[in-house]
N, C-alpha and C. Protein backbone atom coordinates (compact mmCIF):
# COMPACT_ATOMS: atom_id res chain seq x y z
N UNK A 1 51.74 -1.81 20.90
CA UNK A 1 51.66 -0.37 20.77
C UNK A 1 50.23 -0.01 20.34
N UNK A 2 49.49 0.90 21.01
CA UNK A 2 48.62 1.87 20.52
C UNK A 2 48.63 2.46 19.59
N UNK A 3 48.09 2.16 18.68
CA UNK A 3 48.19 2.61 17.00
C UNK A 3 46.98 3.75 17.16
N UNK A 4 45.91 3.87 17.44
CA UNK A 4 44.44 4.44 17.42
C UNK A 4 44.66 5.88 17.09
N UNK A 5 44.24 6.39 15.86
CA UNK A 5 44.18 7.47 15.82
C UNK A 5 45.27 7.94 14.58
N UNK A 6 46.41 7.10 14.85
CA UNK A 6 47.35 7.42 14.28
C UNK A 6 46.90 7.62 12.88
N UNK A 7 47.99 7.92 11.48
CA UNK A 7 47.37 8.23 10.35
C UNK A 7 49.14 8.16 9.10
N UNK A 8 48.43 7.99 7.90
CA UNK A 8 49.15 7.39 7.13
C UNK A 8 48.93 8.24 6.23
N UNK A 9 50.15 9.50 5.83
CA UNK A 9 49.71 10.72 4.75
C UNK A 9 50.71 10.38 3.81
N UNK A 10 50.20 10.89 2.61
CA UNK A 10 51.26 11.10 1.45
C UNK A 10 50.66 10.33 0.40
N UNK A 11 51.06 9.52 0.24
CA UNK A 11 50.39 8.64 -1.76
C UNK A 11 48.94 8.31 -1.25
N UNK A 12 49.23 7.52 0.14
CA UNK A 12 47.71 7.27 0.69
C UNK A 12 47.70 7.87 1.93
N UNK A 13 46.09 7.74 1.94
CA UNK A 13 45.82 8.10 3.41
C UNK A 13 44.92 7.64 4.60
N UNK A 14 45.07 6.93 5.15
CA UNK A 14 44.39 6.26 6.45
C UNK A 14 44.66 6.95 7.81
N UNK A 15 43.38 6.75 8.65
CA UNK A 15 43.55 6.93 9.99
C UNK A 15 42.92 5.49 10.49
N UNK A 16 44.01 4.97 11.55
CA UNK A 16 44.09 4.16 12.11
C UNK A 16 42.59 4.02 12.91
N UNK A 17 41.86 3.06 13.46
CA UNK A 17 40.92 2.80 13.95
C UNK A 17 40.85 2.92 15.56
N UNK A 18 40.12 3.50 16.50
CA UNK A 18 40.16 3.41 17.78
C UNK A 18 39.81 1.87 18.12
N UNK A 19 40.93 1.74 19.51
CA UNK A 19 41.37 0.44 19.78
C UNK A 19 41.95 -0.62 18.85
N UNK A 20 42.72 -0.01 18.12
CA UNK A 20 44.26 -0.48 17.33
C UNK A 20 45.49 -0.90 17.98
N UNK A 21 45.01 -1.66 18.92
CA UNK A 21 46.81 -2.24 18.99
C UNK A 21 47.84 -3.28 18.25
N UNK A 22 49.16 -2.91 18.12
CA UNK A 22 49.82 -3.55 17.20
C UNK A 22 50.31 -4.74 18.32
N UNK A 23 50.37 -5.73 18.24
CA UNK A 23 51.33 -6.36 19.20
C UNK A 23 52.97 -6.69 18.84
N UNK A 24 53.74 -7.03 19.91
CA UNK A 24 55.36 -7.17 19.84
C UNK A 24 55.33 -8.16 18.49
N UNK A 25 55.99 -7.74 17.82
CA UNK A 25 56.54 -8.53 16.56
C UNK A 25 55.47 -8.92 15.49
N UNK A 26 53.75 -7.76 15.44
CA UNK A 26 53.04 -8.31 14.82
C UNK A 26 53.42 -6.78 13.56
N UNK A 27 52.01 -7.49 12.91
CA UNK A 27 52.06 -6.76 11.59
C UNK A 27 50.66 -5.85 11.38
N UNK A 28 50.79 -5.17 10.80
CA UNK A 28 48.95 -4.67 10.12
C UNK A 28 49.11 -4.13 8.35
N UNK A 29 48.08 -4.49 8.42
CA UNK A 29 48.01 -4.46 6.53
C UNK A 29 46.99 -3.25 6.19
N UNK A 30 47.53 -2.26 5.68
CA UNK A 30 46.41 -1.35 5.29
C UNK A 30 46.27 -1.28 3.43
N UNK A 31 44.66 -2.01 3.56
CA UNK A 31 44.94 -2.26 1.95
C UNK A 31 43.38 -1.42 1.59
N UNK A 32 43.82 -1.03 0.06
CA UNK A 32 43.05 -0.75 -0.61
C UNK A 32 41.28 -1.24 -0.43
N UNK A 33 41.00 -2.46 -0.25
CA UNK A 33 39.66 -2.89 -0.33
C UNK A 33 39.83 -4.24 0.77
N UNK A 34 39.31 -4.29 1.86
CA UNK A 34 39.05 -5.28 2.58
C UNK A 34 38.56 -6.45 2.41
N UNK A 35 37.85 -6.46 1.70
CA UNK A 35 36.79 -7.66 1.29
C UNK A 35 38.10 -8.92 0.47
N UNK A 36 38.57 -7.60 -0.23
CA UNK A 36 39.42 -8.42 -1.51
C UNK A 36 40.31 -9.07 -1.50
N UNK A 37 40.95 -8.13 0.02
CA UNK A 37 42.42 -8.75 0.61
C UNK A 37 42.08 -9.78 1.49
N UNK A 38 41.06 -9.90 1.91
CA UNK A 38 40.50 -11.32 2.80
C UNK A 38 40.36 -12.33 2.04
N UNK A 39 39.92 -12.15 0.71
CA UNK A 39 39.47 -13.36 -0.23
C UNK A 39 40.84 -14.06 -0.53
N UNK A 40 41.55 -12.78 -1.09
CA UNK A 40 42.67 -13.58 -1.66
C UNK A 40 43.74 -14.38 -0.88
N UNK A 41 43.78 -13.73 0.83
CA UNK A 41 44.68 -14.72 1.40
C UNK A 41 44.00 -14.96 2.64
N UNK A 42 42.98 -15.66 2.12
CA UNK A 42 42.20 -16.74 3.60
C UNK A 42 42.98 -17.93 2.49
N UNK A 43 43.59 -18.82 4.03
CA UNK A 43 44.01 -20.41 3.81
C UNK A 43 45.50 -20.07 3.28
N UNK A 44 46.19 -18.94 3.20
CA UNK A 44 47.51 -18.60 3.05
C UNK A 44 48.46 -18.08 3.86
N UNK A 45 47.52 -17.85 5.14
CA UNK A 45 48.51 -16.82 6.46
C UNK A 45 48.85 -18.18 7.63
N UNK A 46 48.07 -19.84 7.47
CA UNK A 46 49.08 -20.92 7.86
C UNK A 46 48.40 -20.29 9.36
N UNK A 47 46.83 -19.99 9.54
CA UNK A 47 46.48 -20.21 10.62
C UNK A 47 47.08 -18.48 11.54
N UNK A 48 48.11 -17.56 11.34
CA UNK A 48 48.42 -16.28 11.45
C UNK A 48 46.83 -15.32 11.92
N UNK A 49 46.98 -14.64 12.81
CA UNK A 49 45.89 -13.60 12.86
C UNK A 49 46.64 -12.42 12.12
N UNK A 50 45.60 -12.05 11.47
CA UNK A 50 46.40 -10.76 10.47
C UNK A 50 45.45 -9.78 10.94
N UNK A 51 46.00 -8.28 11.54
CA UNK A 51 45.35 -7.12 11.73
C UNK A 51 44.86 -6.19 10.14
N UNK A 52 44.00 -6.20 10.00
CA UNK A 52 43.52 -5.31 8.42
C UNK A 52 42.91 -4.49 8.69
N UNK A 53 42.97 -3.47 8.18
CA UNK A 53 42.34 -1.94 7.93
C UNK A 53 42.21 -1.73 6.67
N UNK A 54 41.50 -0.62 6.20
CA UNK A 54 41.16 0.09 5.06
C UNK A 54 39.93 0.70 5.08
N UNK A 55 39.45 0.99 4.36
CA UNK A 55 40.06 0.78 3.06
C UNK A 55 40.35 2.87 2.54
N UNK A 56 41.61 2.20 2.41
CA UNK A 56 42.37 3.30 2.61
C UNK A 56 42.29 4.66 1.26
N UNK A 57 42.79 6.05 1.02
CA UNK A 57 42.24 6.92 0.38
C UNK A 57 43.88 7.09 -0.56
N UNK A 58 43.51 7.25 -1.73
CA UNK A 58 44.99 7.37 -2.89
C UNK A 58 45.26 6.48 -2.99
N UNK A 59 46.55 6.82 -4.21
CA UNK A 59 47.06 5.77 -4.34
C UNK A 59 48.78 6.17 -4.84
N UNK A 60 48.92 4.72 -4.50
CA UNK A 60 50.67 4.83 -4.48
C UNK A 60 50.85 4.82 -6.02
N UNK A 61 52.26 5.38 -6.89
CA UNK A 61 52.52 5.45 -8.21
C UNK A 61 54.12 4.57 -7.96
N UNK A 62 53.96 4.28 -9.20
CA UNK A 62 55.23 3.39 -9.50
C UNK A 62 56.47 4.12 -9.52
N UNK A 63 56.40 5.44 -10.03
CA UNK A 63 57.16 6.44 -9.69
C UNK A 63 57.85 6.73 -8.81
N UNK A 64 57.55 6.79 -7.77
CA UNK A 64 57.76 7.15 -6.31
C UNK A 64 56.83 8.09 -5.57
N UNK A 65 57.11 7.82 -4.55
CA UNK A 65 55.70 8.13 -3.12
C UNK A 65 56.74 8.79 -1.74
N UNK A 66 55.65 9.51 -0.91
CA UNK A 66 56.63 9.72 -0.15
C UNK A 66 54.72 9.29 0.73
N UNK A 67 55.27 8.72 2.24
CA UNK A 67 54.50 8.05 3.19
C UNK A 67 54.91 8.03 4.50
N UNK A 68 54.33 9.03 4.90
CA UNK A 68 54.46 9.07 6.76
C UNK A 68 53.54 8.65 7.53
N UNK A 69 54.43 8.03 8.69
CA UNK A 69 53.54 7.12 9.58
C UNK A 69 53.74 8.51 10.60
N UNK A 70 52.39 9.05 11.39
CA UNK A 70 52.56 10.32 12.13
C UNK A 70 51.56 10.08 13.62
N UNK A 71 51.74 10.23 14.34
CA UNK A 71 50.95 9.12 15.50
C UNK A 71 50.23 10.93 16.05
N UNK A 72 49.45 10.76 17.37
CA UNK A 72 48.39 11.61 17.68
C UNK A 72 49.43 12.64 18.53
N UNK A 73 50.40 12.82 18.42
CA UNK A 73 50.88 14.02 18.56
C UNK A 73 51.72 14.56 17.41
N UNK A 74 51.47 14.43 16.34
CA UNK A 74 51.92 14.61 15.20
C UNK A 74 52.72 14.66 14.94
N UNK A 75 53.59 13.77 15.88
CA UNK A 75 55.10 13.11 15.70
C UNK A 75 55.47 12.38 14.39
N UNK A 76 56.23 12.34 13.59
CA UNK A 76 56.68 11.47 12.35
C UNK A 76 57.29 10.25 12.80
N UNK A 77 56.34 8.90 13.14
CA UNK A 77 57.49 7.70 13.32
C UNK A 77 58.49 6.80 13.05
N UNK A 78 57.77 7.29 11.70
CA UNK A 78 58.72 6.22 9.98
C UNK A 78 58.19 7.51 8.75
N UNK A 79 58.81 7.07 8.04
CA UNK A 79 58.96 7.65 7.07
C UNK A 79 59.24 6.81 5.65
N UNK A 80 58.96 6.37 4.29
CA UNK A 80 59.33 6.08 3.22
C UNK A 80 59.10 7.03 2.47
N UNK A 81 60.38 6.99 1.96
CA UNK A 81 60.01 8.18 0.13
C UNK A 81 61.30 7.49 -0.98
N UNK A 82 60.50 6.72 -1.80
CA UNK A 82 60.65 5.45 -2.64
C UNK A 82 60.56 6.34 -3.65
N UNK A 83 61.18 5.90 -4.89
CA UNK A 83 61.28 6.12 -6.32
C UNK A 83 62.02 5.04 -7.49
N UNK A 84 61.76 5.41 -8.71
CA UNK A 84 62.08 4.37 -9.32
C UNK A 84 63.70 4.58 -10.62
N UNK A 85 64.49 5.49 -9.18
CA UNK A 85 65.71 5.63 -10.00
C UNK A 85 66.64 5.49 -8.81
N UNK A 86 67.95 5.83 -9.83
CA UNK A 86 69.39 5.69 -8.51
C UNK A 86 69.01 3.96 -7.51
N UNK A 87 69.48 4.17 -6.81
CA UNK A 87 69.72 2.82 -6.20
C UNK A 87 68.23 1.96 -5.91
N UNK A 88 67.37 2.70 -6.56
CA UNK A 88 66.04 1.94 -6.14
C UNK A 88 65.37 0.36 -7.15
N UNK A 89 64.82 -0.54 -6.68
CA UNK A 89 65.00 -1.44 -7.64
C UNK A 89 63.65 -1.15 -8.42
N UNK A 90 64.11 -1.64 -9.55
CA UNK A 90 63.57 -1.20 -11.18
C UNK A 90 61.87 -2.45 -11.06
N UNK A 91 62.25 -3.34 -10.65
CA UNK A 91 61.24 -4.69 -10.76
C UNK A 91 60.09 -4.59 -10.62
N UNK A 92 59.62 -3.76 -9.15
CA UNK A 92 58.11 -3.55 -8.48
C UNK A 92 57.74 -2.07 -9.94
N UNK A 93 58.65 -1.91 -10.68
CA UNK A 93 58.16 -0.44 -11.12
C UNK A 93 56.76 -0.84 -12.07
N UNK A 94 55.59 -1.52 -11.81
CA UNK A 94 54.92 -1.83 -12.73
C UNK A 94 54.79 -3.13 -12.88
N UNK A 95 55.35 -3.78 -12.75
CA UNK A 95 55.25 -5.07 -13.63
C UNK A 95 54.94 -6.33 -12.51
N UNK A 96 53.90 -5.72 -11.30
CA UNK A 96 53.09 -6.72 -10.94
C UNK A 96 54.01 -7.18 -9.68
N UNK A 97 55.43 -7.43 -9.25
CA UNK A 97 56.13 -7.78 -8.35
C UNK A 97 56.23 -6.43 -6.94
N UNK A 98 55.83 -6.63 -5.75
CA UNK A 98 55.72 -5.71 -5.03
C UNK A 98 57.01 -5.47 -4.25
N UNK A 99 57.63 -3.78 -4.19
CA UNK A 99 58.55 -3.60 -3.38
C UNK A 99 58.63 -4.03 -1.95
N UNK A 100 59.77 -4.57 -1.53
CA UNK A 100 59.49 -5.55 -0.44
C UNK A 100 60.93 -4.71 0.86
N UNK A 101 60.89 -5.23 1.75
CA UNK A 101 61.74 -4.73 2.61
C UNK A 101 62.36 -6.24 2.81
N UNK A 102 64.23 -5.91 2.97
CA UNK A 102 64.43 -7.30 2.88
C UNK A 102 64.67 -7.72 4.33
N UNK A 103 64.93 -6.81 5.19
CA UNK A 103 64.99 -7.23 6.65
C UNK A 103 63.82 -6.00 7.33
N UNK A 104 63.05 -6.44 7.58
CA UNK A 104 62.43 -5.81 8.63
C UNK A 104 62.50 -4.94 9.65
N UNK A 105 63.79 -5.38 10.29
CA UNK A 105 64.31 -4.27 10.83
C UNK A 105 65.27 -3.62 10.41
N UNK A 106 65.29 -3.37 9.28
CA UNK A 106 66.09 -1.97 8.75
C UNK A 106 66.06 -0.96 8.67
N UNK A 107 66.77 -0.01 8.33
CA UNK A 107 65.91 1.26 8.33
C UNK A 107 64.93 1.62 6.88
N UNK A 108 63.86 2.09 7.16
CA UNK A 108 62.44 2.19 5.93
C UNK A 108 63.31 3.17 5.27
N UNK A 109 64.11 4.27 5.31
CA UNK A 109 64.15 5.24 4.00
C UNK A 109 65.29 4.75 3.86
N UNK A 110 66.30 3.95 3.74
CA UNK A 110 67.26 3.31 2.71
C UNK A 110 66.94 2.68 1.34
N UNK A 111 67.38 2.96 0.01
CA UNK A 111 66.83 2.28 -0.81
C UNK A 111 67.36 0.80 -0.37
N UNK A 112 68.83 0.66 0.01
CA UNK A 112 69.04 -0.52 0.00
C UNK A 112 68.78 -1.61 1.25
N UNK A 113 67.92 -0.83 1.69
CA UNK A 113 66.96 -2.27 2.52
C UNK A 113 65.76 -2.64 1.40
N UNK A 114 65.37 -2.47 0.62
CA UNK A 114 64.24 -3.18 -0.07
C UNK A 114 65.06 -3.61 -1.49
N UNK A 115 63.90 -4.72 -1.92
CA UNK A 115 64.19 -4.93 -3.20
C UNK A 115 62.99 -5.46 -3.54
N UNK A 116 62.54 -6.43 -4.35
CA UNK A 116 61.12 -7.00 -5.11
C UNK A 116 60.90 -8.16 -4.18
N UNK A 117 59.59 -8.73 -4.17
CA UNK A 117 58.85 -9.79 -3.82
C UNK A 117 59.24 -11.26 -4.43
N UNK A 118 59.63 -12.09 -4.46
CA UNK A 118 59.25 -12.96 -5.07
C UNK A 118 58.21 -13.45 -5.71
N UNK A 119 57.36 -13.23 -4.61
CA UNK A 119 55.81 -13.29 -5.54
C UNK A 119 55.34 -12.20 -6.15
N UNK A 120 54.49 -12.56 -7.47
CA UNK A 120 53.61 -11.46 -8.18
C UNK A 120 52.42 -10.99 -7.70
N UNK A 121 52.16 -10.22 -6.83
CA UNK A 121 51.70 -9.71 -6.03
C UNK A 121 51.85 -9.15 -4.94
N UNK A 122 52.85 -9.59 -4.34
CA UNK A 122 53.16 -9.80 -2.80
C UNK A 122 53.16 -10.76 -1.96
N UNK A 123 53.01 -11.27 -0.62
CA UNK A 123 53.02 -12.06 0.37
C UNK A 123 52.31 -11.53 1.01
N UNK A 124 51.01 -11.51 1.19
CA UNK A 124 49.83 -10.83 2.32
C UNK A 124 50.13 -11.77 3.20
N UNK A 125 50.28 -11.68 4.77
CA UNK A 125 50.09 -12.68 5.75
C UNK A 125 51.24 -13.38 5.89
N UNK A 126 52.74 -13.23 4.66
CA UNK A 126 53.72 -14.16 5.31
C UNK A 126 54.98 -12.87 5.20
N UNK A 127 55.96 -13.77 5.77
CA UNK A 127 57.43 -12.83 5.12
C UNK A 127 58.08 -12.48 3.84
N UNK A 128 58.25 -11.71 3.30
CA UNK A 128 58.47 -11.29 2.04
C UNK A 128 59.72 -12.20 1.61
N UNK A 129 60.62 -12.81 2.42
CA UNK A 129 61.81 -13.58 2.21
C UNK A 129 61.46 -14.96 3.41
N UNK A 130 62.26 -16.14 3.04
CA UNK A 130 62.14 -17.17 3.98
C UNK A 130 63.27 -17.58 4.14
N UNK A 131 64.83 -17.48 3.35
CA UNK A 131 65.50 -17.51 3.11
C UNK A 131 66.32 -16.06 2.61
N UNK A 132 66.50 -15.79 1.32
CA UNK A 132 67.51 -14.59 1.29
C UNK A 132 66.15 -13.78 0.22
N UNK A 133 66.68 -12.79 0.13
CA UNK A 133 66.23 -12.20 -1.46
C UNK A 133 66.47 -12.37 -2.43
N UNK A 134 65.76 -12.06 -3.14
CA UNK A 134 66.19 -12.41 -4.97
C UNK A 134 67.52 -11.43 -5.54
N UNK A 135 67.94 -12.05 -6.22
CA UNK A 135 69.07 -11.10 -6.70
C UNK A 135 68.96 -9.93 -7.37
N UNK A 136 69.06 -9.26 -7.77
CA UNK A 136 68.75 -7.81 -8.54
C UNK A 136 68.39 -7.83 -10.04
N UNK A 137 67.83 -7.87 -10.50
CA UNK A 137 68.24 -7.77 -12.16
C UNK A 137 68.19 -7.03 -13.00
N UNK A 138 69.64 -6.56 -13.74
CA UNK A 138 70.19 -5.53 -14.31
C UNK A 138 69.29 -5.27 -15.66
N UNK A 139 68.54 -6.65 -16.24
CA UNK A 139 68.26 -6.45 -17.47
C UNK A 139 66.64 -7.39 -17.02
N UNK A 140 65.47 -6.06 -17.86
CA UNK A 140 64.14 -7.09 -17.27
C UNK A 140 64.10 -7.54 -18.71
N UNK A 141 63.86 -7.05 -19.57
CA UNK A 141 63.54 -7.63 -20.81
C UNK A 141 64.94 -6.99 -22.13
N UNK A 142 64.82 -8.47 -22.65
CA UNK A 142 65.88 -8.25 -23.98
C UNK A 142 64.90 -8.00 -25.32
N UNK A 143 64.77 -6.44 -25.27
CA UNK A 143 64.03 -5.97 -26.52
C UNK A 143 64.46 -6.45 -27.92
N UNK A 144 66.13 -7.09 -28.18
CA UNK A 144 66.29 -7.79 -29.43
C UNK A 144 65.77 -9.19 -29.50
N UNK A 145 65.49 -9.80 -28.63
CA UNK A 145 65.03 -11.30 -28.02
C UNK A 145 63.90 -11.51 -29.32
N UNK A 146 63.75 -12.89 -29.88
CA UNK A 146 62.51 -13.02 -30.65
C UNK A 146 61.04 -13.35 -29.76
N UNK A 147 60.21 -13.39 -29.59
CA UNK A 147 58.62 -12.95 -28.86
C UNK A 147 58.05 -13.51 -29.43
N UNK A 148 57.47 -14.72 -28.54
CA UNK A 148 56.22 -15.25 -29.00
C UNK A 148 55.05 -14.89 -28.07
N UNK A 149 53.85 -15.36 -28.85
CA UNK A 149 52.50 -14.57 -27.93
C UNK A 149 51.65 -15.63 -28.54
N UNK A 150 50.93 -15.82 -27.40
CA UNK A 150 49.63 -16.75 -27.56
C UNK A 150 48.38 -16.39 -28.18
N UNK A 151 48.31 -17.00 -29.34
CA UNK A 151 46.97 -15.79 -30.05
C UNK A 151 45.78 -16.25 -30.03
N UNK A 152 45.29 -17.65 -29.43
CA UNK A 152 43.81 -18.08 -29.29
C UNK A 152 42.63 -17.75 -28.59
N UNK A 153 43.21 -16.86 -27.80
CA UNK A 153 42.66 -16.39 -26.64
C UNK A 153 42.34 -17.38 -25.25
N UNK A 154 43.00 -18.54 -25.69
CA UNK A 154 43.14 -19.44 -24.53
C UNK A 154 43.56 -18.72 -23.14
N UNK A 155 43.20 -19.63 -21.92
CA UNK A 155 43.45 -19.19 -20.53
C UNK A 155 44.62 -20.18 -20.53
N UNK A 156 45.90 -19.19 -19.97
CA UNK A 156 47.06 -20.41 -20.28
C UNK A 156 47.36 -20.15 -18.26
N UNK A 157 46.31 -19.71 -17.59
CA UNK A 157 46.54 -19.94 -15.88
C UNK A 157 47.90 -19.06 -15.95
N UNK A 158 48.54 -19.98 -14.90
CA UNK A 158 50.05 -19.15 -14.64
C UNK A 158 51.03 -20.00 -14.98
N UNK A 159 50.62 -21.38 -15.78
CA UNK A 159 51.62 -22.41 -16.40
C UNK A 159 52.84 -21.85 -17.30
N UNK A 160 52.47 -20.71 -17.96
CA UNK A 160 53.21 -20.39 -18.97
C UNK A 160 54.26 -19.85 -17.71
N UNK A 161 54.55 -19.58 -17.15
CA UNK A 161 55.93 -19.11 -16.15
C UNK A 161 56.38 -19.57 -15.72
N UNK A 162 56.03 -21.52 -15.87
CA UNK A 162 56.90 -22.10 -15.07
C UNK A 162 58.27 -22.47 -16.83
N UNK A 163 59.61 -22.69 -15.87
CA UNK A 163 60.75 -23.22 -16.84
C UNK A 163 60.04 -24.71 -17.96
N UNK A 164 60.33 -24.34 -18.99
CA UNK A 164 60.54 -25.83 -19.91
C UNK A 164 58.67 -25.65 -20.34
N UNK A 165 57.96 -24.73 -20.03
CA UNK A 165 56.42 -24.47 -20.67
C UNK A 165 56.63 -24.73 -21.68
N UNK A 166 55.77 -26.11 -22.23
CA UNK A 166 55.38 -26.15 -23.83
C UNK A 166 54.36 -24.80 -24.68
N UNK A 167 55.38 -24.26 -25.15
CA UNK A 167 55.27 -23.34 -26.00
C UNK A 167 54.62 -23.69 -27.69
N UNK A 168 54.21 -24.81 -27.72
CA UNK A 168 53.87 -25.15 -29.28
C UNK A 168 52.44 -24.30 -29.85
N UNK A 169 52.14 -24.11 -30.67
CA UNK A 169 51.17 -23.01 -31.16
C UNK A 169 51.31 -21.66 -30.62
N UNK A 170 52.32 -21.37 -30.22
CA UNK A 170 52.51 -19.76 -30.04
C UNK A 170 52.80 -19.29 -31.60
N UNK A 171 52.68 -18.09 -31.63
CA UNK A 171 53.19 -17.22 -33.30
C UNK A 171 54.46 -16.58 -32.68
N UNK A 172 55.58 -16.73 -33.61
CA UNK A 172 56.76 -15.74 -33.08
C UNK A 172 56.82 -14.04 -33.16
N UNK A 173 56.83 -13.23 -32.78
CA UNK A 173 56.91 -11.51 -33.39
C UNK A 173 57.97 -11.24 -33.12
């Protein structure tokens, strides 16, 4: 499909590039900063050509967004308008995990075609699922729970998230 021209209104806003075609079953990524989204997933798309654009104008809120895809006759093709109540999932609201669509071909304004990423960030360049989705979760944090925090200012990487992390010299709060 001929994308060229087309345009992306609402939280953000892009116009598609002349000579934009999407191909059958491909993808395009319209991200914030080009440079950045290349860095972070060159050697992760497994050899994939990924179509990128940007760098795109606004920005999306955790809140909810409303985002139309509107092509050069100012037709509406898709549509999302996401929020972070009623059946919508709580996970991407902030806390680094990106709202994900769990089948692709579903329909975009159902809450219950999406749910969270597995990854903290997203999946630039692959499928958001390879298998099923993650399950929902009713409860993100147990505010009576006791809390420990690392106070050395050590770089603890992303070790501390894996199960069974030696936790020794943490302080409890």
């Amino acid at each position: 499909v001929d994308i060229s021209g087309w345009r992306l209104n609402g939280g953000i806003d892009h116009t598609f590039k002349g000579g934009t075609v999407l191909p059958a079953g491909g993808s395009i990524y319209v991200v914030k900063d080009v440079n950045a989204f290349t860095a972070r997933t060159i050697g992760t798309t497994g050899g994939q050509r990924l179509l990128i654009q940007g760098n795109y104008s606004g920005q999306l809120t955790f809140t909810g967004e409303t985002v139309e895809l509107v092509n050069n006759d100012e037709r509406i093709m898709d549509l999302l308008d996401y929020d972070n109540q009623e059946d919508w999932p709580v996970v991407p609201d902030g806390s680094g995990a990106s709202l994900a669509k769990i089948d692709p071909h579903a329909a975009t304004e159902a809450a219950e075609s999406w749910t969270f990423s597995n990854e903290v960030g997203g999946t630039p360049g692959a499928a958001n699922f390879t298998t099923r989705p993650p399950p929902e979760i009713s409860t993100v944090l147990d505010l009576e729970a006791t809390w420990k925090y690392e106070a050395s200012g050590t770089d603890l990487g992303s070790a501390w998230r894996d199960p069974g992390f030696d936790d020794t010299g943490w302080d409890s709060a």
